[in-house]
Protein backbone atom coordinates (compact mmCIF):
# COMPACT_ATOMS: atom_id res chain seq x y z
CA UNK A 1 -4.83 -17.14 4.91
CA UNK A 2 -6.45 -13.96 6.01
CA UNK A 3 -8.09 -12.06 2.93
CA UNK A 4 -10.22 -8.85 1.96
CA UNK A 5 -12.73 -7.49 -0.53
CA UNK A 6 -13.38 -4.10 -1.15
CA UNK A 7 -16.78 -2.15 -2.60
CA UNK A 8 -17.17 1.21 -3.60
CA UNK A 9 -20.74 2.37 -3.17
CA UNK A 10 -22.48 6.25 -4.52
CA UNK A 11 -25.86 5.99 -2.99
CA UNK A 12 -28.69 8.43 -3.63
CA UNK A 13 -29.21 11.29 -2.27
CA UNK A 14 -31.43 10.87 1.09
CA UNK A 15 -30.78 7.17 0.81
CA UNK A 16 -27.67 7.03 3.10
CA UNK A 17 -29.61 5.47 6.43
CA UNK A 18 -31.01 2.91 4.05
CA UNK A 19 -28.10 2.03 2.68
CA UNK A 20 -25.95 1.91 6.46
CA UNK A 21 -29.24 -0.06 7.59
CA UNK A 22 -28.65 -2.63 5.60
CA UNK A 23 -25.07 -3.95 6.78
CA UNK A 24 -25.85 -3.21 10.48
CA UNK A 25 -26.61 -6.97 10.48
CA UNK A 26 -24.17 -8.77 7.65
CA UNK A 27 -22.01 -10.19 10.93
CA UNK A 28 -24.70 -12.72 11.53
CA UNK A 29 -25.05 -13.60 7.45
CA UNK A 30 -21.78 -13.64 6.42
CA UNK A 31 -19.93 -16.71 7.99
CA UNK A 32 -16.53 -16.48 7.81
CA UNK A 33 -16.47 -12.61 8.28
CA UNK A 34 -14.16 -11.44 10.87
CA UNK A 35 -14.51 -7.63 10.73
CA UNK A 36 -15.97 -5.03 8.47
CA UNK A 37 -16.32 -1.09 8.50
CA UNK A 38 -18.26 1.30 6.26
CA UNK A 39 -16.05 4.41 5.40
CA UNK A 40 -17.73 7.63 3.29
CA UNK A 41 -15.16 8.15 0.72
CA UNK A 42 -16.83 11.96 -0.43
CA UNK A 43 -20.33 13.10 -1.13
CA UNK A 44 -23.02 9.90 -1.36
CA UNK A 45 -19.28 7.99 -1.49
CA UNK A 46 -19.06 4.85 0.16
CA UNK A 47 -16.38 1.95 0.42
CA UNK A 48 -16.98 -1.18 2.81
CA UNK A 49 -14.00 -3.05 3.73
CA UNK A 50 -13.76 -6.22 5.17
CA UNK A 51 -11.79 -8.84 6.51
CA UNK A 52 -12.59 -12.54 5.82
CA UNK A 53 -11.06 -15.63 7.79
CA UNK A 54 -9.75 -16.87 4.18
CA UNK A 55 -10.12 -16.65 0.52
CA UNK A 56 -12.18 -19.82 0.69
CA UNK A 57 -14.52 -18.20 3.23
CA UNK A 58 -14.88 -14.65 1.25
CA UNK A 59 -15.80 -17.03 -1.58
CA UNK A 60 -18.59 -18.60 -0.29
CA UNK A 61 -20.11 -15.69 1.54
CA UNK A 62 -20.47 -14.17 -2.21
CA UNK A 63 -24.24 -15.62 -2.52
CA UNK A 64 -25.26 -13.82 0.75
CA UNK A 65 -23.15 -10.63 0.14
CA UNK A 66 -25.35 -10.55 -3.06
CA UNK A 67 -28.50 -11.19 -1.36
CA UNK A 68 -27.49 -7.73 1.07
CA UNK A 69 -27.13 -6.15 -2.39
CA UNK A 70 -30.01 -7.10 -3.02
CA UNK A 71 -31.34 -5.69 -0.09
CA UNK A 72 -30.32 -2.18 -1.16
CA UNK A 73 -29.94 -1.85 -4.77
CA UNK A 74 -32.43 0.67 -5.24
CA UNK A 75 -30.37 3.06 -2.75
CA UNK A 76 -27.41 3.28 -5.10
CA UNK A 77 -26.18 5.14 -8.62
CA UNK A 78 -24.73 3.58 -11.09
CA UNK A 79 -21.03 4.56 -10.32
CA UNK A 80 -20.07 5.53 -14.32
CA UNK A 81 -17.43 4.81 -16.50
CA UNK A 82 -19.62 1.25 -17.50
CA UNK A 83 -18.66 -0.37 -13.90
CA UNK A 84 -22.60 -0.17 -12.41
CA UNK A 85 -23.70 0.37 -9.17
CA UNK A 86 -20.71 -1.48 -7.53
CA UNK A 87 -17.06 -2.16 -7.51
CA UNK A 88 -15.63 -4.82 -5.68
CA UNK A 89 -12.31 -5.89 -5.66
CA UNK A 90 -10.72 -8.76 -2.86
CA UNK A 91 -8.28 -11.47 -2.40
CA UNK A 92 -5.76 -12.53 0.03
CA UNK A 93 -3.32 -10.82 2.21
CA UNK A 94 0.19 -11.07 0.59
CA UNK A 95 1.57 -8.34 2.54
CA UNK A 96 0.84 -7.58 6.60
CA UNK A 97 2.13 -4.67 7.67
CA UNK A 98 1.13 -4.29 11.32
C-alpha cells in the first residue's frame, strides 16, 4: 500500500541552495521512493513530500533519510514550540482521491 511522509523544514537565511542541494540526489538513496517534491511553505519555509512504494519501504529508508539530514543539519532553525529542526509526519494512504 502506497504511503507518505511529510517534513517541515525553516532553513537559515542564505542557506536555501544548501539545503535544495542536498535532496537533488535522495532518488538514488532512498529505495523504495517513488516521487518527492520540495515546496517553500513562506519565508526560509520548507515542506518535502514524498511518496513511498509502501509503509514497509518508507520504514526502512528512515536510516538514509537521516543520513541526508545529516547532510544538512547545520542549514536549518530549530522550528520552535520544542519540536527541533524538523517535523515529520507519514503513513499510509487510507484515502485516494484522484
Amino acid at each position: 500500500m502506497t504511503a507518505f511522509n511529510v517534513v517541515r523544514f525553516k532553513v537559515k537565511a542564505g542557506m536555501e541552495d544548501a539545503f535544495l542541494d542536498a535532496h537533488r540526489t535522495i532518488a538514488e538513496g532512498w529505495p523504495g521512493l517513488r516521487h518527492a517534491n520540495i515546496i517553500k511553505t513562506g519565508d526560509g519555509r520548507f515542506c518535502i513530500i514524498a511518496e513511498w512504494e509502501s509503509s514497509d519501504r518508507l520504514v526502512a529508508a528512515r536510516p538514509q533519510m537521516i543520513a541526508t539530514l545529516d547532510s544538512f543539519r547545520a542549514t536549518l532553525e530549530d522550528l520552535g514550540g520544542g519540536l527541533g529542526l524538523t517535523d515529520p509526519v507519514g503513513g499510509p494512504v487510507v484515502l485516494a482521491i484522484k
